[in-house]
Protein backbone atom coordinates (compact mmCIF):
# COMPACT_ATOMS: atom_id res chain seq x y z
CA UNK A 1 93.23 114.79 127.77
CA UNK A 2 91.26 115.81 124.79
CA UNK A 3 93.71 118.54 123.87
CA UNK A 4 96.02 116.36 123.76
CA UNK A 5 94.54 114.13 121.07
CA UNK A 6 93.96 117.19 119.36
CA UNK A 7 97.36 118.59 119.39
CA UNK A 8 98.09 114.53 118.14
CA UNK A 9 95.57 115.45 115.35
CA UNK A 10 96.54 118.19 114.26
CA UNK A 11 100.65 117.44 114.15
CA UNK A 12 99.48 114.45 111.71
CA UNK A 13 97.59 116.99 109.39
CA UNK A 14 100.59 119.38 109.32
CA UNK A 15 102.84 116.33 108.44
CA UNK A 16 100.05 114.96 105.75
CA UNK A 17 100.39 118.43 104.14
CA UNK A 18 104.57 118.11 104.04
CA UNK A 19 103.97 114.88 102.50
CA UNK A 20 101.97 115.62 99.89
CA UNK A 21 104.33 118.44 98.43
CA UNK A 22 107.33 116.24 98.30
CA UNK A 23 108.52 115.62 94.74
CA UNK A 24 108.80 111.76 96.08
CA UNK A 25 105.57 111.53 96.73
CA UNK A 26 104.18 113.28 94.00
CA UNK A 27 105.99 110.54 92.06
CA UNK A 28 104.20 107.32 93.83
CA UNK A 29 100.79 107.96 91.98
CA UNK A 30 99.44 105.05 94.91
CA UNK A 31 101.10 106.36 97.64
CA UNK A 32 100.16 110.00 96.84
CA UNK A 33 96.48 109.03 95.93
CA UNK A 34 96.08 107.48 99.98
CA UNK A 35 97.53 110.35 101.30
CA UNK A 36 95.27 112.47 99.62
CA UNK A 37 92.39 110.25 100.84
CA UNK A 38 93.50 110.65 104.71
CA UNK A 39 94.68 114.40 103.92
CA UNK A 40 91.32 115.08 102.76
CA UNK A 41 88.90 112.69 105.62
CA UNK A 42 91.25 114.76 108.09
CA UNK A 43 90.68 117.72 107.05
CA UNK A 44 87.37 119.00 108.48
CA UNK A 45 88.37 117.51 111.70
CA UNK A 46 90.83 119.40 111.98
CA UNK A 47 89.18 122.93 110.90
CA UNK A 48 86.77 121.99 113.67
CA UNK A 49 89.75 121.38 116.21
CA UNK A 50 90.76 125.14 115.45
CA UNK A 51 87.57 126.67 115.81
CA UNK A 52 86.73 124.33 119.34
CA UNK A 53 90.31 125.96 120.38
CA UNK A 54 89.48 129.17 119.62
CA UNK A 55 86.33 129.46 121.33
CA UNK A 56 88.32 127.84 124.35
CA UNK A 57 90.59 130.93 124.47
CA UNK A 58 87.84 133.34 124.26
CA UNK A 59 86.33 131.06 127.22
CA UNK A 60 89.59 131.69 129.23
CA UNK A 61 89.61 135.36 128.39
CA UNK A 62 86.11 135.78 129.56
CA UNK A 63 86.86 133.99 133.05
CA UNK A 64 89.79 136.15 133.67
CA UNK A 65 87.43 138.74 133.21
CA UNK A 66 85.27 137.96 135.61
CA UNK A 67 88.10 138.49 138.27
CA UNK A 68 88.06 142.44 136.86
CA UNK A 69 86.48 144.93 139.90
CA UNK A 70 84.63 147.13 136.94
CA UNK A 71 80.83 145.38 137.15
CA UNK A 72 80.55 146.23 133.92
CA UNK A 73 82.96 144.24 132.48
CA UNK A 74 82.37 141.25 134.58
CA UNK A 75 78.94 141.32 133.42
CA UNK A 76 80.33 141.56 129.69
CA UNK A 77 82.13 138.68 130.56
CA UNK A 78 79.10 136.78 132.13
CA UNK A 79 77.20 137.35 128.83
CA UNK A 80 80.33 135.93 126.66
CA UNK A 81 80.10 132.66 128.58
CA UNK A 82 76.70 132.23 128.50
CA UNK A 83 77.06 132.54 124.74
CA UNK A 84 80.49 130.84 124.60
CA UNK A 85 79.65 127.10 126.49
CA UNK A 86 76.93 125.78 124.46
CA UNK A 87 79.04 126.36 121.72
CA UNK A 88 81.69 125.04 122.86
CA UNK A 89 80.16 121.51 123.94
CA UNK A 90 77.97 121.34 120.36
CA UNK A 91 81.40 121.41 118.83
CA UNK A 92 83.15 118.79 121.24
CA UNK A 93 80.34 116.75 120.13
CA UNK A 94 80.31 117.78 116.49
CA UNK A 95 84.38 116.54 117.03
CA UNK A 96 83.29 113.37 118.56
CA UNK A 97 81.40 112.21 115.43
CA UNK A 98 84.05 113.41 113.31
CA UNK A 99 86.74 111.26 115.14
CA UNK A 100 84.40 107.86 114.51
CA UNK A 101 86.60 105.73 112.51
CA UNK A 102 85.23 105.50 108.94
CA UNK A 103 83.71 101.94 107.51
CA UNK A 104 86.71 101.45 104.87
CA UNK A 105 83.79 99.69 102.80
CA UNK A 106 82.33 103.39 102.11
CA UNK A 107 84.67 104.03 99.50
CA UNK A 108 83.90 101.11 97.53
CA UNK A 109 81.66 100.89 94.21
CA UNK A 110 79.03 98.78 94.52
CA UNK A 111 76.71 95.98 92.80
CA UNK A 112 73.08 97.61 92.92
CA UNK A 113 69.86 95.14 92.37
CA UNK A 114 66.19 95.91 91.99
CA UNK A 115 63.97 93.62 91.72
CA UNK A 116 59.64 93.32 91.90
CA UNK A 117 58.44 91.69 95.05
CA UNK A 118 54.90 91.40 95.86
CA UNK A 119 51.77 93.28 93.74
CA UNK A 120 52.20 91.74 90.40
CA UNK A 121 52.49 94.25 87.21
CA UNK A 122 52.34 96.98 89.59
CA UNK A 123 55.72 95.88 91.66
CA UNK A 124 57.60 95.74 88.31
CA UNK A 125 56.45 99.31 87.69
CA UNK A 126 57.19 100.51 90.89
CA UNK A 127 60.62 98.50 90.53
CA UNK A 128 61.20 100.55 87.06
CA UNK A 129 60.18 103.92 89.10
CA UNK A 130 62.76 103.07 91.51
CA UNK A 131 65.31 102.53 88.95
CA UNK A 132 64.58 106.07 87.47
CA UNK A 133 64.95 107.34 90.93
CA UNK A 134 68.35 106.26 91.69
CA UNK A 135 69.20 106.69 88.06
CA UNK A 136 69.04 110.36 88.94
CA UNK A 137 70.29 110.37 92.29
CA UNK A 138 73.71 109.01 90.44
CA UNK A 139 73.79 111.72 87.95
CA UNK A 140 73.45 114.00 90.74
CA UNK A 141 76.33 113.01 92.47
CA UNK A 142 78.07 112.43 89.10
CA UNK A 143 78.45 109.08 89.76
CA UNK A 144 78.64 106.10 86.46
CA UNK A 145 76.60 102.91 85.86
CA UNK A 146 77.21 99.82 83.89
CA UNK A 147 74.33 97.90 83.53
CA UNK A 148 74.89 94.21 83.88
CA UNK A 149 71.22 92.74 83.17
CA UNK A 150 67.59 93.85 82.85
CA UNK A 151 64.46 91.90 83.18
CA UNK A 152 61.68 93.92 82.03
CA UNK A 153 58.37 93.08 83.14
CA UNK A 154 55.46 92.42 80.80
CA UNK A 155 53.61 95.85 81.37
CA UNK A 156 56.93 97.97 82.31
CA UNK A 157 59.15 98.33 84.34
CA UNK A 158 61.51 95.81 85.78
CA UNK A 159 61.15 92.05 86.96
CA UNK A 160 64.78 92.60 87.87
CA UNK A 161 67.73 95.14 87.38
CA UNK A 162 71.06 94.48 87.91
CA UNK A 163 74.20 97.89 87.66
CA UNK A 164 77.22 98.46 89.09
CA UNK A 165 77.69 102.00 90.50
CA UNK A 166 81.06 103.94 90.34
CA UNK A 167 81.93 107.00 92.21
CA UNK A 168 83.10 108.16 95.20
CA UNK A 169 82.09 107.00 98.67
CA UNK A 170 79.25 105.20 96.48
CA UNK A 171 78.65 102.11 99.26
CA UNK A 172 78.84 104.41 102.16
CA UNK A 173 75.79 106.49 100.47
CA UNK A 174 73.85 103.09 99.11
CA UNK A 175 73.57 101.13 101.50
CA UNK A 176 70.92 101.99 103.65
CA UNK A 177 68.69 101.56 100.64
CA UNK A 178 68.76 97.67 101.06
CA UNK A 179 65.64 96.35 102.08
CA UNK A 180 62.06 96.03 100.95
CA UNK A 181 60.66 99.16 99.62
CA UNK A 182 56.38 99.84 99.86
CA UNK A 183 54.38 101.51 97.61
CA UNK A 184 50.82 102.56 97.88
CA UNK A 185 49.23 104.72 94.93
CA UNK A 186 46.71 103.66 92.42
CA UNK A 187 47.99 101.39 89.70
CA UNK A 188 47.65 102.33 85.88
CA UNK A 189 45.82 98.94 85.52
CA UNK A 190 43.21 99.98 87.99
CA UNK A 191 39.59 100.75 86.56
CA UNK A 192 37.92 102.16 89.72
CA UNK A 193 40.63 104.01 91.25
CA UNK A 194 41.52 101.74 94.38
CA UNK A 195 44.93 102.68 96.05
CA UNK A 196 46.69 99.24 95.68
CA UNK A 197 49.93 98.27 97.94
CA UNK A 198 53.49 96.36 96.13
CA UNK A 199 56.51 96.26 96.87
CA UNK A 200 60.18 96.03 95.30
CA UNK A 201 63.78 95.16 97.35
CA UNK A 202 66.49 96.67 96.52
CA UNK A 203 70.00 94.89 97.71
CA UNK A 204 73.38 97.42 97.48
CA UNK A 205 76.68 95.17 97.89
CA UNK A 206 80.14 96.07 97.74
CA UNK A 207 82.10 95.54 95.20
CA UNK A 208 85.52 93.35 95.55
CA UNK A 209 88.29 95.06 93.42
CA UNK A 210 91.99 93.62 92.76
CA UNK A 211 93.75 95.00 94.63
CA UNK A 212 91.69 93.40 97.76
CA UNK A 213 93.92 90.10 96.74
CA UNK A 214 96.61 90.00 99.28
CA UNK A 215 98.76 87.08 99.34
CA UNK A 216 101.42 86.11 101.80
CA UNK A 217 104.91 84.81 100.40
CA UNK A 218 105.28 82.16 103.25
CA UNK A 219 102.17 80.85 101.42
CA UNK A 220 103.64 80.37 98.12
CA UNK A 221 105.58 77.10 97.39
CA UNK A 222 107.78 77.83 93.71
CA UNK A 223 108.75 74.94 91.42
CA UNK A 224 111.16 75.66 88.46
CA UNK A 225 111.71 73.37 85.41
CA UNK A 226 112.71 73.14 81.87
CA UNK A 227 110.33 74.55 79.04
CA UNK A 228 109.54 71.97 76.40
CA UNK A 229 108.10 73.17 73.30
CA UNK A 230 108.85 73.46 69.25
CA UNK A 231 112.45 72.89 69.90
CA UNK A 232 115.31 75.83 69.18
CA UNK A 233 118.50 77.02 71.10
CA UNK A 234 116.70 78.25 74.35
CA UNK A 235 114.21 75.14 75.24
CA UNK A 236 115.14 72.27 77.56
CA UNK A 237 118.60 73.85 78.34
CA UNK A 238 117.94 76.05 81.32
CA UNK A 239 114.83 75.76 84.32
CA UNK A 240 113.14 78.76 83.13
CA UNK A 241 109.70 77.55 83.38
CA UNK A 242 108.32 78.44 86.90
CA UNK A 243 105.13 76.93 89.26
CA UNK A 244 103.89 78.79 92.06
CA UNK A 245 101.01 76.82 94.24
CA UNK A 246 98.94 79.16 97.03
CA UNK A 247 99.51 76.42 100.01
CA UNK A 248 95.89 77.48 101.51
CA UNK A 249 93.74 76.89 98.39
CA UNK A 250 95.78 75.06 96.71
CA UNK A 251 95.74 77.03 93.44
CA UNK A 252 98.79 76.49 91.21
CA UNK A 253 99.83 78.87 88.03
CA UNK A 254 102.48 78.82 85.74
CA UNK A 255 104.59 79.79 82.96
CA UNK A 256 107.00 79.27 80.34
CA UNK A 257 105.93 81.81 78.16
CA UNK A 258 109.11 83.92 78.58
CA UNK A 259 112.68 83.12 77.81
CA UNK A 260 113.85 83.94 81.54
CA UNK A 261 113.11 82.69 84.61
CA UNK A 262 112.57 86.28 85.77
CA UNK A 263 109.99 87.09 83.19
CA UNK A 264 108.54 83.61 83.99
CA UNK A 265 108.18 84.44 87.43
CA UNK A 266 106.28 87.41 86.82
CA UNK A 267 104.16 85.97 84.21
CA UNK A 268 103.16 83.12 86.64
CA UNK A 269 102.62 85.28 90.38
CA UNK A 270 100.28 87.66 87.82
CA UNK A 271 98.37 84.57 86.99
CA UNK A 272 98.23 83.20 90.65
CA UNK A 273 96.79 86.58 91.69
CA UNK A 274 94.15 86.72 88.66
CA UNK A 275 93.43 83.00 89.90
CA UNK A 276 93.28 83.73 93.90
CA UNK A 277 91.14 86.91 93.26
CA UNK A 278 88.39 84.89 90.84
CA UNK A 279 88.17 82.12 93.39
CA UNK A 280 87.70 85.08 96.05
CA UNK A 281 84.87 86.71 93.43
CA UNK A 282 83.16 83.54 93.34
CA UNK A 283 83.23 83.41 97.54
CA UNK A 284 82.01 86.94 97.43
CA UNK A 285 79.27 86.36 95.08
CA UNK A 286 78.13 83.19 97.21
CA UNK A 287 78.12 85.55 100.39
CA UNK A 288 76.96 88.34 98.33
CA UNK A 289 73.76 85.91 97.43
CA UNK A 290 73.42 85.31 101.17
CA UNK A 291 73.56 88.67 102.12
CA UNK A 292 71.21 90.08 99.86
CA UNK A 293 68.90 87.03 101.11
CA UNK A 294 69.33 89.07 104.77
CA UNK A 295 68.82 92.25 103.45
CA UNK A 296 66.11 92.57 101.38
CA UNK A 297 63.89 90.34 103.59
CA UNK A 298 61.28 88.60 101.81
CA UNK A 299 60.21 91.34 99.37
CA UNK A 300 56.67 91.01 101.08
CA UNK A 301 54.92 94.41 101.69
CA UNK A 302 55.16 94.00 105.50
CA UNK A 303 58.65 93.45 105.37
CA UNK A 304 59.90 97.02 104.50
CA UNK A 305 62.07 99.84 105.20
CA UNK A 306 60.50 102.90 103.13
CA UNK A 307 56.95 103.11 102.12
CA UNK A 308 56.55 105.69 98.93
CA UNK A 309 52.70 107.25 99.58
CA UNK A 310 51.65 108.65 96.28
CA UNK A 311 48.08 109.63 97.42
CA UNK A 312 49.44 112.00 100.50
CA UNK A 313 52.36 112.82 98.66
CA UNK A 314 54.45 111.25 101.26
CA UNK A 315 57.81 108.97 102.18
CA UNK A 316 58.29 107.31 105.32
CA UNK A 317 61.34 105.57 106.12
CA UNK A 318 60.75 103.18 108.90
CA UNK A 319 63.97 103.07 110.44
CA UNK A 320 64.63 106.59 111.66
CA UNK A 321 60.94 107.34 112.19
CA UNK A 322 61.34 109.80 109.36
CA UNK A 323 58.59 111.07 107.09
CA UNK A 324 58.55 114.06 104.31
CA UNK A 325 55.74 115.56 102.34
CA UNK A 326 57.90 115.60 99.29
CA UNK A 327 57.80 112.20 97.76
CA UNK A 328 57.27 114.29 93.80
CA UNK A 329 60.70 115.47 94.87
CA UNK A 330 62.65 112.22 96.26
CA UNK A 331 61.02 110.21 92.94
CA UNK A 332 63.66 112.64 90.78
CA UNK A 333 66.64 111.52 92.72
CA UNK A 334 66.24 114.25 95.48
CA UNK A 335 67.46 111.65 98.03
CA UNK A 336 69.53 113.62 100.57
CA UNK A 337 67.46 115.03 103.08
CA UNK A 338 66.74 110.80 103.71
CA UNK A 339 69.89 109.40 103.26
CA UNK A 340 71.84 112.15 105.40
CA UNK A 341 69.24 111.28 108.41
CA UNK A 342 70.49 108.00 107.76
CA UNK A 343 73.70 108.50 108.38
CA UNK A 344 73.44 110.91 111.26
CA UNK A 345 71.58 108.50 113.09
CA UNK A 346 74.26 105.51 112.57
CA UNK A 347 76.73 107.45 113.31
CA UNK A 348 74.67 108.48 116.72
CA UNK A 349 74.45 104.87 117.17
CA UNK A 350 78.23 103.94 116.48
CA UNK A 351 78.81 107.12 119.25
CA UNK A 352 76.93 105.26 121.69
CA UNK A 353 79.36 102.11 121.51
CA UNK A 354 82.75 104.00 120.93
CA UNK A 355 81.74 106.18 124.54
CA UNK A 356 80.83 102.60 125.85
């Protein structure tokens, strides 16, 4: 029953809230921080839950109504339900959306590329307009930017530009933007005022953090033995020295840098992880390479997603059958209006399988 998932819903908010005002918690920076997260995603679902049940009770009222002898009232009633049901069933499927489980990869900060594709001088200007574009969409949402390289073209604007973006829900904004982008306007180099057609691809990645390392101890084999070193009263007397080696990729750290075999053993798991989790950035950035491959097509000018219309004033994004007469606007950042159609329409899509 769908109350009943509701009621389920709505016990787990009330228990996310006791959570989050124990002292305990409040202590466990981590643990507090993911409550928060769920507290917060839950949230609106649950406001939605109170309104749907609310308009259910009205609903009920209004049907007992219509068992009343005056006319007048029944036909009060009547009116209420007319008005009542469609509500009723926009929210049910306003819930339904809600309850779609989130991509956990929307949360993550991302690797961001731009780079020319076809049309010469005028694709690295149109990649350098681009950049300004989403330069200001990320001040908008307050969102920061370390730029790891820049290839300027010879006339302006970028050959190829490479940032990281950090914010919140960054990916789960960015990455419909992967894909060739089209323009069509008439290039600063042109003498006789021909509309000219180039194209840039943009590729948005997530980024692999840290704490995405997880290593299982049945995986670990530990070796212990003596320190050698300068000499003094602590070396070669006691196995402090400690070896762990990650059985599936056969990584091995170590360390005697401590006195203890504790400290040791500390020292040495910190440098497994920092090991496992470079060998995992270098996987990522070979699947990373490969993905981008996939998403940005072949930067060619038929190969697009968006095509920026600077004659008409106009934006089309391919995918949604979208178009707005505001492209002056979207050029300083005003991305929104596109990128929340976006959304709404994959999470229509991921409705369609999770009824299925």
């Amino acid at each position: 029953m769908i109350t009943d998932k509701f009621n389920e819903l709505e016990e787990r908010f009330y228990h996310l809230e006791e959570q989050l005002s124990d002292p305990a918690v409040l202590a466990d920076t981590g643990h507090y921080a993911a409550l928060s997260r769920d507290y917060k995603e839950l949230k609106p679902v649950v406001e939605a839950i109170r309104t749907y049940k609310e308009l259910a009770s009205n609903m009920a009222t209004a049907e007992e109504m219509l068992q009343e002898e005056d006319e007048e009232m029944r036909e009060m009633a009547r009116a209420e339900l007319q008005e009542l049901k469609p509500r009723l069933e926009a929210l049910e499927e306003e819930i339904k959306l809600l309850l779609i489980p989130k991509d956990p990869q929307d949360e993550r900060d991302v690797i961001f590329e731009i780079r020319a594709g076809t049309g010469g001088d005028e694709a690295s200007i149109f990649a350098g307009d681009l950049y300004r574009m989403y330069s200001k969409y990320f001040e908008s949402k307050g969102w920061k930017t370390d730029l790891i390289s820049a290839h300027e073209g010879t006339v302006g604007g970028y050959n190829k530009i490479v940032l990281e973006v950090h914010g919140q829900d960054v990916y789960g904004k960015l990455k419909f933007e992967s894909g060739a982008h089209r323009v069509q306007r008439v290039p600063k180099t042109e003498s006789q005022g021909r509309v000219h057609t180039s194209a840039a691809t943009v590729a948005v990645m997530p980024k692999l953090e840290m704490e995405d390392v997880e290593i299982n101890k049945a995986d670990l084999k530990v070796d212990t033995f003596r320190s050698s070193g300068a000499g003094g009263q602590h070396v070669n007397k006691t196995e402090s020295g400690v070896r762990f080696t990650h059985i599936p990729t056969g990584i091995v750290a170590e360390s005697t840098d401590g006195r203890s075999q504790i400290r040791n053993r500390e020292i040495a798991l910190q440098r497994l992880y920092q090991k496992v989790y470079e060998a995992r950035q270098r996987e990522h950035a070979s699947r990373i390479a490969s993905e981008r491959r996939s998403l940005v097509g072949s930067g060619d000018r038929s190969d697009k997603i968006r095509t920026y219309n600077f004659p008409q004033n106009r934006v089309t994004d391919h995918r949604i059958n979208l178009t707005l007469y505001s492209l002056d606007k979207v050029m300083e950042g005003q991305l929104d209006e596109i990128i929340h159609a976006l959304q709404v329409a994959e999470k229509a899509e991921k409705m369609k399988s999770y009824e299925n």
